[in-house]
C-alpha atoms as a PDB file:
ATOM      1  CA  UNK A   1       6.557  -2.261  94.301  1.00  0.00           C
ATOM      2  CA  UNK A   2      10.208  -3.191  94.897  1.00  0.00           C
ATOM      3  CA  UNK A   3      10.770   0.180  96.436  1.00  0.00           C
ATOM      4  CA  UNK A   4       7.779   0.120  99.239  1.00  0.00           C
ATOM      5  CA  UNK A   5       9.127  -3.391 100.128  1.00  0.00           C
ATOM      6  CA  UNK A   6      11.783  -2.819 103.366  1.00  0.00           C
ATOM      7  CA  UNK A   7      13.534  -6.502 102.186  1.00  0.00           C
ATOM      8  CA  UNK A   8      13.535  -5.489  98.495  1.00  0.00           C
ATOM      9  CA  UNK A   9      14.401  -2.070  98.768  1.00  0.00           C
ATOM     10  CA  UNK A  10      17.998  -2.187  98.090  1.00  0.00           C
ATOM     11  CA  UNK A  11      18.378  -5.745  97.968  1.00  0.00           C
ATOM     12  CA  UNK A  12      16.855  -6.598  94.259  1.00  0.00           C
ATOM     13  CA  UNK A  13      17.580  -4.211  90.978  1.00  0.00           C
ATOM     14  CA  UNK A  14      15.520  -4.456  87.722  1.00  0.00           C
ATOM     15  CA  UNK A  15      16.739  -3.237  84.669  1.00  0.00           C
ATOM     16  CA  UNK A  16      15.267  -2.627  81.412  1.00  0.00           C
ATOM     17  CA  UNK A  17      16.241  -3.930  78.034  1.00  0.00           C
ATOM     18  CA  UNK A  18      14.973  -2.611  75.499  1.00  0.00           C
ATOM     19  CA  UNK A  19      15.746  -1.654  71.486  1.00  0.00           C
ATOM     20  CA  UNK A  20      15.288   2.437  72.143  1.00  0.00           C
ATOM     21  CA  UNK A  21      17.523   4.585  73.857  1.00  0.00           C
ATOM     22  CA  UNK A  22      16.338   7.446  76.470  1.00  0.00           C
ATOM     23  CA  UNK A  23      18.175  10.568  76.132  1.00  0.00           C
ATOM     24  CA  UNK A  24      18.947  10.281  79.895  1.00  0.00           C
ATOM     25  CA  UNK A  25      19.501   6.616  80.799  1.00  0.00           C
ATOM     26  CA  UNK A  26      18.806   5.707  84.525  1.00  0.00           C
ATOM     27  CA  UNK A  27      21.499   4.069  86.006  1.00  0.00           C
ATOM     28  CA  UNK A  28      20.249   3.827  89.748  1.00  0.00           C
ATOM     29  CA  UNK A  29      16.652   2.038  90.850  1.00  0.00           C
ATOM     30  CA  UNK A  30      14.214   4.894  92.707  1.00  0.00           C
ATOM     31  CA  UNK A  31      10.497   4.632  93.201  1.00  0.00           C
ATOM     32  CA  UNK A  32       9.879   6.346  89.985  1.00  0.00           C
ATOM     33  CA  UNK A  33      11.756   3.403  87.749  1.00  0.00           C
ATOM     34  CA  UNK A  34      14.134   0.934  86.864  1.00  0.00           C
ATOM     35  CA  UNK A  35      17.698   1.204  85.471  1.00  0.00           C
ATOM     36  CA  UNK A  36      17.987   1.608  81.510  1.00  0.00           C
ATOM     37  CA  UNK A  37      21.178   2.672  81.570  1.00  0.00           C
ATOM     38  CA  UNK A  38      22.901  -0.288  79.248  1.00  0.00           C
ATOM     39  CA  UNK A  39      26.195   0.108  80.146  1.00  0.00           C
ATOM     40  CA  UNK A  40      24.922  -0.272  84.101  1.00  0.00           C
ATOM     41  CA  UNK A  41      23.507  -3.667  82.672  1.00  0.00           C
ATOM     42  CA  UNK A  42      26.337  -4.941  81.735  1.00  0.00           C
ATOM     43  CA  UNK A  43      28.682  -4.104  84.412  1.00  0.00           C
ATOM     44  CA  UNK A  44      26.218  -4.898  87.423  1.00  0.00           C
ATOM     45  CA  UNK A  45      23.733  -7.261  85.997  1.00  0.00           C
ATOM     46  CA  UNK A  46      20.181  -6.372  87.448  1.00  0.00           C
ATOM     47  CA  UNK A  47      18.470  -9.415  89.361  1.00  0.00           C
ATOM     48  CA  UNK A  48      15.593  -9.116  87.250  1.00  0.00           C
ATOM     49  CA  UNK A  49      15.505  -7.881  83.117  1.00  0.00           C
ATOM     50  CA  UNK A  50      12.992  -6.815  81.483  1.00  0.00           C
ATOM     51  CA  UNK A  51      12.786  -6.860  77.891  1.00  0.00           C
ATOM     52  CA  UNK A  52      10.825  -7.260  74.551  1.00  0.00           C
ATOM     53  CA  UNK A  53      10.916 -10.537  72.515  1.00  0.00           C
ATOM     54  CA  UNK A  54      13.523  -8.709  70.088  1.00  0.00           C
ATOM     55  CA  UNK A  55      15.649  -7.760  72.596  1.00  0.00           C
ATOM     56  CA  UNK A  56      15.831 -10.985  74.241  1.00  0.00           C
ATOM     57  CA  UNK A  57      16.771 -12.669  70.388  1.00  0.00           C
ATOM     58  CA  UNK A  58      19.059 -10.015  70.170  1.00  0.00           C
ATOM     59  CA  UNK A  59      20.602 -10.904  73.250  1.00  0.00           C
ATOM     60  CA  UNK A  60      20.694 -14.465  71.933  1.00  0.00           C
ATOM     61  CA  UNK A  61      23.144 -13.527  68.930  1.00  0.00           C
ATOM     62  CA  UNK A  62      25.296 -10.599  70.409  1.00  0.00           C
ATOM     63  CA  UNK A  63      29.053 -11.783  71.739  1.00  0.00           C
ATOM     64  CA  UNK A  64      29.234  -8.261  73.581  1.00  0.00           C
ATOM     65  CA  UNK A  65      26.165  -8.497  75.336  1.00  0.00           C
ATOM     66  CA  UNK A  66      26.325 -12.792  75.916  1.00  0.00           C
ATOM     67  CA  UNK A  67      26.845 -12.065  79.700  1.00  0.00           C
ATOM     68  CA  UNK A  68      23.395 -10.399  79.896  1.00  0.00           C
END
């Protein structure tokens, strides 16, 4: 949706947080998904995160990942 959007596009990033790691994180937005990458999170925080209820508890409790 983001992507078809000419004020979005390139103007909002989502990322997704969640427990599993992809064998190939994505670090840039495209019309086929959302950054995963979790290093990419950290350093450039997304605008919007998805995540699972874990994730987000997780997030609650973890000093290294506290800027999320």
């Amino acid at each position: 949706m983001i992507y078809h959007c000419n004020e979005l596009r390139g103007n909002v990033r989502v990322g997704m947080y969640v427990g599993s790691q992809e064998e190939t994180p994505v670090r840039m937005m495209s019309e086929q998904g959302v950054i995963t990458d979790h290093e990419t999170l950290l350093n450039n925080l997304p605008d919007i995160l998805m995540a699972n209820y874990k994730m987000l508890d997780y997030l609650l409790v973890s000093p290294k990942d506290a800027i999320l």
